[in-house]
Protein backbone atom coordinates (compact mmCIF):
# COMPACT_ATOMS: atom_id res chain seq x y z
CA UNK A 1 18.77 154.58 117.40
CA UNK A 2 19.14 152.70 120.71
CA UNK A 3 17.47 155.31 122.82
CA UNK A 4 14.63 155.32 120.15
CA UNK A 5 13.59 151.67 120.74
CA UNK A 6 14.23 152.36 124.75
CA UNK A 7 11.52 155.21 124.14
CA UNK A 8 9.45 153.25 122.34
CA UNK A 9 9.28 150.55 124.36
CA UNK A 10 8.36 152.52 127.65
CA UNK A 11 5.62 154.61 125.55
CA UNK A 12 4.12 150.81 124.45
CA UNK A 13 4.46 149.84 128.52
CA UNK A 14 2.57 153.25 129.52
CA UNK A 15 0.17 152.72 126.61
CA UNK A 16 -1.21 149.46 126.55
CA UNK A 17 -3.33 150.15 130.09
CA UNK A 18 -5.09 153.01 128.36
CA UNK A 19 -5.86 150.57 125.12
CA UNK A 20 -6.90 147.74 127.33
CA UNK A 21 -9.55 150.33 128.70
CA UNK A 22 -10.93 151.09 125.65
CA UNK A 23 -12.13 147.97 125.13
CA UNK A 24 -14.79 148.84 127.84
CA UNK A 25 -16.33 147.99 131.04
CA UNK A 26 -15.63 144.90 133.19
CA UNK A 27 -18.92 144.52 134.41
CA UNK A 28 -22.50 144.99 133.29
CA UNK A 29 -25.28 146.77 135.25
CA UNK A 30 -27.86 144.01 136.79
CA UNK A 31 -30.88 144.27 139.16
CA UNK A 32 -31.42 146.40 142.06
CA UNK A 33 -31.40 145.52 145.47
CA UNK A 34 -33.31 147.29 148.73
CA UNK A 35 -32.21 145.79 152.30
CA UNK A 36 -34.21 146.70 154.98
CA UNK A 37 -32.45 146.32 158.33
CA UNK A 38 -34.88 145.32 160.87
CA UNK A 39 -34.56 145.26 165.02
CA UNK A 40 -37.40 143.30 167.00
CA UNK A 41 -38.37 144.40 169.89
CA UNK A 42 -36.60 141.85 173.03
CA UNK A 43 -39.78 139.19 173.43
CA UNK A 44 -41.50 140.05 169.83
CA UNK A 45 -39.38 138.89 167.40
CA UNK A 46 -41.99 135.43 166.73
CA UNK A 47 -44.88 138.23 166.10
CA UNK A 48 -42.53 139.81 163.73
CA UNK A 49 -41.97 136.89 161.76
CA UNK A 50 -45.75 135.89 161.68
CA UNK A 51 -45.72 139.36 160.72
CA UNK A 52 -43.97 139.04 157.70
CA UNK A 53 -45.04 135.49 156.83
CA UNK A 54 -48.42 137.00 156.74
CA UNK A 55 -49.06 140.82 155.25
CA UNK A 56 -45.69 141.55 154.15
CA UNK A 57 -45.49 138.13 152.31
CA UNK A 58 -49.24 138.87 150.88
CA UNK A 59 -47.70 141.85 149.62
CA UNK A 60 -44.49 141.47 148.05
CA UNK A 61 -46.11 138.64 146.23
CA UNK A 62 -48.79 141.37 144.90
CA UNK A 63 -45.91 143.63 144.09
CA UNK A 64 -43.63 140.94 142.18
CA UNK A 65 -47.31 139.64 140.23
CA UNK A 66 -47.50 143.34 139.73
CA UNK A 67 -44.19 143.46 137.82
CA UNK A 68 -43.06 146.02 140.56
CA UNK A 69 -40.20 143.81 142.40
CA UNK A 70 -38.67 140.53 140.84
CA UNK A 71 -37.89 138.67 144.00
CA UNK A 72 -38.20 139.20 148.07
CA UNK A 73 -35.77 137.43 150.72
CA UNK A 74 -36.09 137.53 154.66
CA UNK A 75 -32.03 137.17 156.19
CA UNK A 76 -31.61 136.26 159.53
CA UNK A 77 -28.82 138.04 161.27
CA UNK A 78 -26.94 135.09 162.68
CA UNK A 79 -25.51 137.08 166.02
CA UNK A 80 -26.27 140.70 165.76
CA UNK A 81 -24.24 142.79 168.24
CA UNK A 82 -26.15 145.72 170.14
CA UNK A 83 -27.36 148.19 167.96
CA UNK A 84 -27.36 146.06 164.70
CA UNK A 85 -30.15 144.23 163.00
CA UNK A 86 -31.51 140.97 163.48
CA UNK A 87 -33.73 140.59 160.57
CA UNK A 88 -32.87 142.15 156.37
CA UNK A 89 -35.85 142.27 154.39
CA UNK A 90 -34.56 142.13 150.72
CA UNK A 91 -36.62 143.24 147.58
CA UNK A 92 -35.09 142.68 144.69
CA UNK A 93 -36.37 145.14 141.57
CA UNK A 94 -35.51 144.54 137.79
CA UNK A 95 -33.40 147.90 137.58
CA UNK A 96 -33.31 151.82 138.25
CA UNK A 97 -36.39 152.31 136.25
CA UNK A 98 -38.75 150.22 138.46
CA UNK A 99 -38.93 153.28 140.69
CA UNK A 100 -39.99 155.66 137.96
CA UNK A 101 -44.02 155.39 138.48
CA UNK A 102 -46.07 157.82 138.93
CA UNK A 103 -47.34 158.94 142.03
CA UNK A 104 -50.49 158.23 141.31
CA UNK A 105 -49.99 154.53 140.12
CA UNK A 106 -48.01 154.08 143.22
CA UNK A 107 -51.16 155.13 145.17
CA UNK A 108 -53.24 152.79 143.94
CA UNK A 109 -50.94 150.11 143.88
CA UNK A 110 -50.94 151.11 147.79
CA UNK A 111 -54.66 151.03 147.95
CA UNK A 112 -55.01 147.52 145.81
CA UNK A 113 -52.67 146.21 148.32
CA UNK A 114 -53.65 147.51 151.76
CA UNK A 115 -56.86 148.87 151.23
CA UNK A 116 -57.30 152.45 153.02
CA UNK A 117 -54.00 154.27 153.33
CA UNK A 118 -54.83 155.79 156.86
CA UNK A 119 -55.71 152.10 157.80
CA UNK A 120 -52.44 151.10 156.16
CA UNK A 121 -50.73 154.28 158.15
CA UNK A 122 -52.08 152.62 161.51
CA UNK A 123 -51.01 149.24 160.99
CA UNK A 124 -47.50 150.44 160.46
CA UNK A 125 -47.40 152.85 163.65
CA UNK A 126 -48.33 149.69 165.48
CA UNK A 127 -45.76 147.40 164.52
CA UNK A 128 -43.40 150.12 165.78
CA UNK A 129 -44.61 148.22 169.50
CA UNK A 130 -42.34 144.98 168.23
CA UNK A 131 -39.49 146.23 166.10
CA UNK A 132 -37.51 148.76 164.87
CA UNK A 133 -36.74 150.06 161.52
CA UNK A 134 -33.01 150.74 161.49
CA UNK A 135 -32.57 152.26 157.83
CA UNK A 136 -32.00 150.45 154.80
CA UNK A 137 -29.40 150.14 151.60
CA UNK A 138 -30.61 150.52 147.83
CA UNK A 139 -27.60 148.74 146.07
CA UNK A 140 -26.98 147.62 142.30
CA UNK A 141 -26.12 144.29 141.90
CA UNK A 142 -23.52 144.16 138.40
CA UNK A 143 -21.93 140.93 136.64
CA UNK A 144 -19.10 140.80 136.01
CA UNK A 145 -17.90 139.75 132.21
């Protein structure tokens, strides 16, 4: 009888982490974040910013009207060591499904926004002169309960 309760008492000690699971997730799934990592160009990083405080504003404010992207943020890197970026763009997007248009509603999206695409296709080859795209991170954001 006493090595019954014993048993039963590490069985209840092994058990109750598997029960506490099943009373599901610790978190739930929120928005969707894109951070562009940006390097200017030594001397251009002022034309970048107009840059951005210009066009790029123009647009992501046409994109979150649009229902496309919820919210935009420019982060400065503070003290960027060689190789890193000195400037994040950050689009925030309502969720995972945000990026299931079609290609042709993405088009003219494009074309509401920048007009011609080859003009659009210009403009961005000549930024290349004052920075650098480095890559960029799509991560989801979740909440914890």
């Amino acid at each position: 009888m006493r090595y019954g309760k014993l048993i039963f008492m590490a069985l209840s000690l092994v058990a109750a982490p598997a029960l506490a699971q099943d009373e599901g997730p610790s978190y739930d799934k929120g928005p969707v974040w894109n951070f562009g990592q940006i390097q200017t160009v030594d001397g251009h990083f002022e034309d970048y910013m107009k840059w951005l405080a210009g066009p790029w504003k123009e647009q992501q404010e046409a994109l979150k009207k649009a229902g496309y992207i919820s919210d935009y943020k420019v982060l400065l890197v503070t003290d960027p060591r060689k190789g890193e970026p000195d400037i994040i763009l950050a689009t925030e997007y309502p969720n995972m499904a945000a990026f299931d248009r079609s290609t042709d509603e993405e088009f003219a999206m494009g074309q509401k926004i920048w007009g011609s695409m080859s003009q659009a296709n210009k403009e961005q080859a000549a930024r290349s002169e004052i920075r650098t795209v480095q890559g960029d991170m799509m991560l989801r954001e979740v909440t914890l309960k």
